[in-house]
Protein backbone atom coordinates (compact mmCIF):
# COMPACT_ATOMS: atom_id res chain seq x y z
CA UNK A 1 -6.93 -35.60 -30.59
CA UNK A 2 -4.62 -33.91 -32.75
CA UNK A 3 -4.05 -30.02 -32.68
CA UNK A 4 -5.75 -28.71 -35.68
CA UNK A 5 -8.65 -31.21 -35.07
CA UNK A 6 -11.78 -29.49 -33.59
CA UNK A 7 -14.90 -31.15 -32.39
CA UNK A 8 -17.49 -31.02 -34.98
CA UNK A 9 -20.06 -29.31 -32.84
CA UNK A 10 -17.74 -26.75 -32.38
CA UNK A 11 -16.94 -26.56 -36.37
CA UNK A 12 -20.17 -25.92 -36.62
CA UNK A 13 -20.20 -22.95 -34.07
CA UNK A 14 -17.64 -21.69 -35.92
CA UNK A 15 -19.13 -21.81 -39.14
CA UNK A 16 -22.03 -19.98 -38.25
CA UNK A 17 -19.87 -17.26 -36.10
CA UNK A 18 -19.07 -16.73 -39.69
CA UNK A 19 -21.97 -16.29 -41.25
CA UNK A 20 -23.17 -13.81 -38.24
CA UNK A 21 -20.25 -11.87 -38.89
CA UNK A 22 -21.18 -11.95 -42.77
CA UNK A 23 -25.11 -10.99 -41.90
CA UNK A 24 -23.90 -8.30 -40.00
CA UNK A 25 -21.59 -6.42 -42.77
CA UNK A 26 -24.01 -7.18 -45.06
CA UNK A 27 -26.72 -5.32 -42.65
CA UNK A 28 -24.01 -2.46 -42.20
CA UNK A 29 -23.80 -2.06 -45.50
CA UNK A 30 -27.22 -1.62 -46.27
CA UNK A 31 -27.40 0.77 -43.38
CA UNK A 32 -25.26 2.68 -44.53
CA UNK A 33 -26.73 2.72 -48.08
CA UNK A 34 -29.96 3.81 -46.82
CA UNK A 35 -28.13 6.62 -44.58
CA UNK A 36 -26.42 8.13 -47.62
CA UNK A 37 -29.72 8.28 -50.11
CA UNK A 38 -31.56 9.98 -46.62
CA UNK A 39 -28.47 12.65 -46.75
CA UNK A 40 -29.21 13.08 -50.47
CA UNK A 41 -32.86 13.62 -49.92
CA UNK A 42 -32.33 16.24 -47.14
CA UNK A 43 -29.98 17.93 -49.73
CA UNK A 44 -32.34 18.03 -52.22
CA UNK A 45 -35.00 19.39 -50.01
CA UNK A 46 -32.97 22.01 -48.67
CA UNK A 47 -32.09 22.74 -52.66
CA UNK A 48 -35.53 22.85 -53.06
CA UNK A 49 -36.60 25.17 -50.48
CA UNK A 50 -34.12 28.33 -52.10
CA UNK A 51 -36.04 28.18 -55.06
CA UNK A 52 -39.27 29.86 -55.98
CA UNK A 53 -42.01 27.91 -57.61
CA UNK A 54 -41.60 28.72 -61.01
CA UNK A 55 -38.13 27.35 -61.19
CA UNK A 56 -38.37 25.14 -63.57
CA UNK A 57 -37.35 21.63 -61.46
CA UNK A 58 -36.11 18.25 -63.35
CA UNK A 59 -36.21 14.60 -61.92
CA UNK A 60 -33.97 12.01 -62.77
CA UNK A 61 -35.88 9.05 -64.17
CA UNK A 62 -33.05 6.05 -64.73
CA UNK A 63 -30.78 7.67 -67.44
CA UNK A 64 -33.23 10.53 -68.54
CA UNK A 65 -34.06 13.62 -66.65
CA UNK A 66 -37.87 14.70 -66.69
CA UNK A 67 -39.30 18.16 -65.94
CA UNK A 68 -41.82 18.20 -62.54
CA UNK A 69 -45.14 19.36 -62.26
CA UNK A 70 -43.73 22.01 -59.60
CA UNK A 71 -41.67 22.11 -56.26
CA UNK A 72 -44.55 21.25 -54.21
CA UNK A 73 -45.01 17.85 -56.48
CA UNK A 74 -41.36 16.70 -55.95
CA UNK A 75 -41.03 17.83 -52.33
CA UNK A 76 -44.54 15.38 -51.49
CA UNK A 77 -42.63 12.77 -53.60
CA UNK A 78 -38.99 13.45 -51.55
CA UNK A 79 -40.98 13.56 -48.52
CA UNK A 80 -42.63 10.34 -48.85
CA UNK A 81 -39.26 8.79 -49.97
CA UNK A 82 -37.60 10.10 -46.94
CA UNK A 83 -40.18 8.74 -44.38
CA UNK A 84 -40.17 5.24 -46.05
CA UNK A 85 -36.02 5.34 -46.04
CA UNK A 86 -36.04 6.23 -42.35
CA UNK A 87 -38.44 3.19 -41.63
CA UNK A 88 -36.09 1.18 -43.56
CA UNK A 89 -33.39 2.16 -41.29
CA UNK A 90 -35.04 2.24 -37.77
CA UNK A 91 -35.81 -1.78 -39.03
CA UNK A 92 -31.73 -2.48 -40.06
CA UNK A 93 -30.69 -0.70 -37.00
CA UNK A 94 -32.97 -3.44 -34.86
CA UNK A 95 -31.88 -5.94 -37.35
CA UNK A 96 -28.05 -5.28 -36.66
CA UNK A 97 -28.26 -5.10 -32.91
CA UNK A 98 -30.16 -8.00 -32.43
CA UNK A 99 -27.50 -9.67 -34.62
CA UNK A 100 -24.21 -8.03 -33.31
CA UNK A 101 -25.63 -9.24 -30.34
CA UNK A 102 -25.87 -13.34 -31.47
CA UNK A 103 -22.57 -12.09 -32.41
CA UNK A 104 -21.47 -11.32 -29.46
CA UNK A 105 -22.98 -14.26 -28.01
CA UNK A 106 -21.46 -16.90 -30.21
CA UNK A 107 -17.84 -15.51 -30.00
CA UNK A 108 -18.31 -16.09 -26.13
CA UNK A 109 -19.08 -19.60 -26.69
CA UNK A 110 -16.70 -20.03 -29.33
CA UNK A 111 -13.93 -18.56 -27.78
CA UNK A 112 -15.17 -20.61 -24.19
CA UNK A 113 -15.17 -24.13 -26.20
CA UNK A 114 -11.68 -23.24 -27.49
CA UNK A 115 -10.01 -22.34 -24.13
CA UNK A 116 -11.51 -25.48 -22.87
CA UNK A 117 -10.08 -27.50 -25.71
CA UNK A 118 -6.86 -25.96 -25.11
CA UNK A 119 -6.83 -26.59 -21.56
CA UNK A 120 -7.79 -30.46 -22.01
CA UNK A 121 -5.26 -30.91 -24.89
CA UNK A 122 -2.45 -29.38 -22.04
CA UNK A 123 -3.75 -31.89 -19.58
CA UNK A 124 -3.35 -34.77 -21.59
């Protein structure tokens, strides 16, 4: 077998090493996506909780910004938004430890099949 030939089994392990390592960025990213729009809401709360109801309070709705009903309105609404967020992010954080840990599992094997291929093509 020449050098840069690998078995195609282990090709294949390889390949989808890959795409775990992909998966788990991509579940990173969104991670931290949902971590930054959670810090944003807790801002906006605490914001929200110096002024006195009759401040007049604006929402941003796409590129327009729309007066509330009141503080007690957009708090619900931030409140709501923040408890759905955090579920989101309790579910990535499972998501990316289950998968760091195929990760973690496939390098093993990957890594194991190479260091036996070595060894065999040192033998020969």
């Amino acid at each position: 077998m020449a050098e840069n030939e690998l078995p195609p089994q282990l090709q294949d392990q390889i390949n989808r090493l890959q795409q775990l390592r992909s998966q788990v960025q991509m579940i990173v990213q969104q991670r931290q996506q949902i971590e930054l729009k959670l810090r944003e809401i807790d801002e906006a709360l605490e914001e929200l909780e110096k002024t006195d109801e009759k401040t007049p309070i604006y929402k941003s709705v796409g590129v327009v910004l729309i007066k509330t009903k009141g503080k007690s309105e957009i708090q619900s609404e931030l409140k709501t938004d923040k408890e759905s967020l955090g579920l989101r992010k309790t579910t990535l954080d499972k998501q990316e430890g289950r998968s760091r840990e195929k990760l973690n599992e496939m390098q093993s094997k990957v890594q194991n099949a190479l260091s036996g291929s070595h060894k065999s093509d040192v033998s020969e």
